[in-house]
Protein backbone atom coordinates (compact mmCIF):
# COMPACT_ATOMS: atom_id res chain seq x y z
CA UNK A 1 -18.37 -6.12 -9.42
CA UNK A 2 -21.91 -7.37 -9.11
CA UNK A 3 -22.20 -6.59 -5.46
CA UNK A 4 -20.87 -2.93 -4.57
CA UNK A 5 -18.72 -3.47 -1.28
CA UNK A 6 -16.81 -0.20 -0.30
CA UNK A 7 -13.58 0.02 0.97
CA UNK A 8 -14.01 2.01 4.17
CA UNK A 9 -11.39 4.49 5.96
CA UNK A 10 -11.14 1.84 8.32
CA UNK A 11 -9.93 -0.85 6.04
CA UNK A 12 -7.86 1.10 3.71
CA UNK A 13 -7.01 4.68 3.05
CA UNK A 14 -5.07 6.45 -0.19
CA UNK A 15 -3.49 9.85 0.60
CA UNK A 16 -4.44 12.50 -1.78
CA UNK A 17 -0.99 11.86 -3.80
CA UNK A 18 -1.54 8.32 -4.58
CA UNK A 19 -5.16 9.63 -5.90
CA UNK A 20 -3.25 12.15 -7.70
CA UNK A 21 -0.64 9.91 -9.23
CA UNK A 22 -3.61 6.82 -10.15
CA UNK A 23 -5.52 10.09 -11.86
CA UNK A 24 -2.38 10.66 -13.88
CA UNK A 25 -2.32 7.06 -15.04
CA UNK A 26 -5.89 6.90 -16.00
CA UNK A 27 -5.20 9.45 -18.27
CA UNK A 28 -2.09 7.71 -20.05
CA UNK A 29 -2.97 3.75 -19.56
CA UNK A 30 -5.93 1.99 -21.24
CA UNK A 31 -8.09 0.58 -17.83
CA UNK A 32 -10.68 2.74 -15.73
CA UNK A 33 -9.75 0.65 -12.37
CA UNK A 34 -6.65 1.12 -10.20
CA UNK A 35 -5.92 -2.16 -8.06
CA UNK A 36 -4.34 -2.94 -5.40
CA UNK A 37 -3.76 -6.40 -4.29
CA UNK A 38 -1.03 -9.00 -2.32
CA UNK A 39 0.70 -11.43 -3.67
CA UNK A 40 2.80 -14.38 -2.55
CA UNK A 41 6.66 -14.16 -3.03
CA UNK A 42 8.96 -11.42 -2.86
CA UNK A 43 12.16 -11.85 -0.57
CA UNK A 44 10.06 -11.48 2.59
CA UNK A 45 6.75 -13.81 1.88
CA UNK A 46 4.16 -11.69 -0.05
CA UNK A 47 4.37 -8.60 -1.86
CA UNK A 48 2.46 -6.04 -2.85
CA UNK A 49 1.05 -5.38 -6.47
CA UNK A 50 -0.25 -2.24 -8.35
CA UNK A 51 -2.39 -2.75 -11.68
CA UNK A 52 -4.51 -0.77 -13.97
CA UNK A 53 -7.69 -2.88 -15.08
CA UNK A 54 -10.56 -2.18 -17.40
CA UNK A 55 -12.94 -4.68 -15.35
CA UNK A 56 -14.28 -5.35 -11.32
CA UNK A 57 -13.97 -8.90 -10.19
CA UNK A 58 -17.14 -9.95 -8.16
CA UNK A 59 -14.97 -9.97 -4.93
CA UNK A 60 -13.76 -6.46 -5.77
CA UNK A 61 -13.95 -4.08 -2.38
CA UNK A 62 -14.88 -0.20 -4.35
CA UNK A 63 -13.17 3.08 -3.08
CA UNK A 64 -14.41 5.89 -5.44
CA UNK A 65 -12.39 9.30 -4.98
CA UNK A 66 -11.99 12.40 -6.88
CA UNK A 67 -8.79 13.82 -8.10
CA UNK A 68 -8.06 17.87 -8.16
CA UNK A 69 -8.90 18.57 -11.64
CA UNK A 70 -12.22 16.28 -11.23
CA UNK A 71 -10.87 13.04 -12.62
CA UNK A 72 -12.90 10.20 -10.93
CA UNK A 73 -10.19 7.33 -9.78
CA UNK A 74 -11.76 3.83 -8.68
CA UNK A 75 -9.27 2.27 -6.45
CA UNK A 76 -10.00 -1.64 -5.95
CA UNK A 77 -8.55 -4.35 -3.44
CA UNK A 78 -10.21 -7.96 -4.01
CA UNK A 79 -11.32 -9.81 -0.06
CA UNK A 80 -8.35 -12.19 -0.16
CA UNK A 81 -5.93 -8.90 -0.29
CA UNK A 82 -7.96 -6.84 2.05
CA UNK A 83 -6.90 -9.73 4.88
CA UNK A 84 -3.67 -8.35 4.69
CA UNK A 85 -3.97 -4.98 4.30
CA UNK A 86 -6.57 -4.38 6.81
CA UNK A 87 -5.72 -0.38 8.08
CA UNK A 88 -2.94 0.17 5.73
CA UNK A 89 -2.50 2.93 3.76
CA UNK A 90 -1.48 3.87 -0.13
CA UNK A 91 0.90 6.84 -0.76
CA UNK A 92 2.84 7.93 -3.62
CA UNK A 93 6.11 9.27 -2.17
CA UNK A 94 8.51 11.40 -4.58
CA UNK A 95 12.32 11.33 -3.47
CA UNK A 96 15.35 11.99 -4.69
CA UNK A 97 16.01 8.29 -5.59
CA UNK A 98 12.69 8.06 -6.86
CA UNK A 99 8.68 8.11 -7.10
CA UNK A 100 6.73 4.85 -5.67
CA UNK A 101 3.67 3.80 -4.34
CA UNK A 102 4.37 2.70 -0.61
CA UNK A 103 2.28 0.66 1.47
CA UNK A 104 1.62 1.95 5.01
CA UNK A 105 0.96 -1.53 6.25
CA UNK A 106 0.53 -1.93 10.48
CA UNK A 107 0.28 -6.25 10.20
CA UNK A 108 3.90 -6.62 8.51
CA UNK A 109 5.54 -8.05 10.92
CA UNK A 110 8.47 -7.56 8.63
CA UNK A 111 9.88 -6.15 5.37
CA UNK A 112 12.36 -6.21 2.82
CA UNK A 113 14.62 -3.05 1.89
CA UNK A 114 13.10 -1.81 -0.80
CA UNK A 115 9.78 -1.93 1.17
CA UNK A 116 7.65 -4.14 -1.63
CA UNK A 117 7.45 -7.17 -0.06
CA UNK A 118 6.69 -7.91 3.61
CA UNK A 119 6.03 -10.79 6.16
CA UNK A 120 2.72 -11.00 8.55
């Protein structure tokens, strides 16, 4: 992460429980770097991945927020990802059938049930 590129609102946004939830994870997993990034496969084309790392790849966009209690989170999507997820947004949704991170994502053209994988 030579070259400090932020990720703007206007690329990519994470909702104050997704901040939350990657604070929570900081504290238990062994990585100072939340990322976020596509991935080919799943049952619709590409899906998406979550990952705690300890280092910044070179093409690494940089969102920096703060959690409640002060914990800093640094969330991270690399260029080839940010193609795809362009105005999307990260939540962490809590239901009765479970807790996720979900992927607001407006170029899927299309999705698969569980809502991991999509289509552009």
């Amino acid at each position: 992460m030579n070259d400090i590129t932020a990720l703007t609102p206007d690329t990519f946004t994470v909702t104050d429980a997704a901040v939350e939830r990657v604070a929570e994870l900081m504290k238990t997993e062994n990585g100072t770097i939340f990322r976020v990034a596509v991935l080919g496969g799943g049952c619709s084309g590409f899906q998406y991945s979550f990952s705690i790392d300890d280092t910044g790849n070179d093409d690494d966009l940089i969102m920096a927020r703060q959690a409640a209690d002060g914990t800093e989170v640094t969330i991270v999507v690399d260029t080839m990802s940010i193609e795809f997820l362009n105005g999307s947004q990260l939540d962490y949704v809590q239901e009765l059938i479970g807790s996720y991170f979900q992927v607001s994502n407006p170029n899927a053209t299309a999705s698969c049930g569980c809502g991991t994988s999509f289509a552009v």
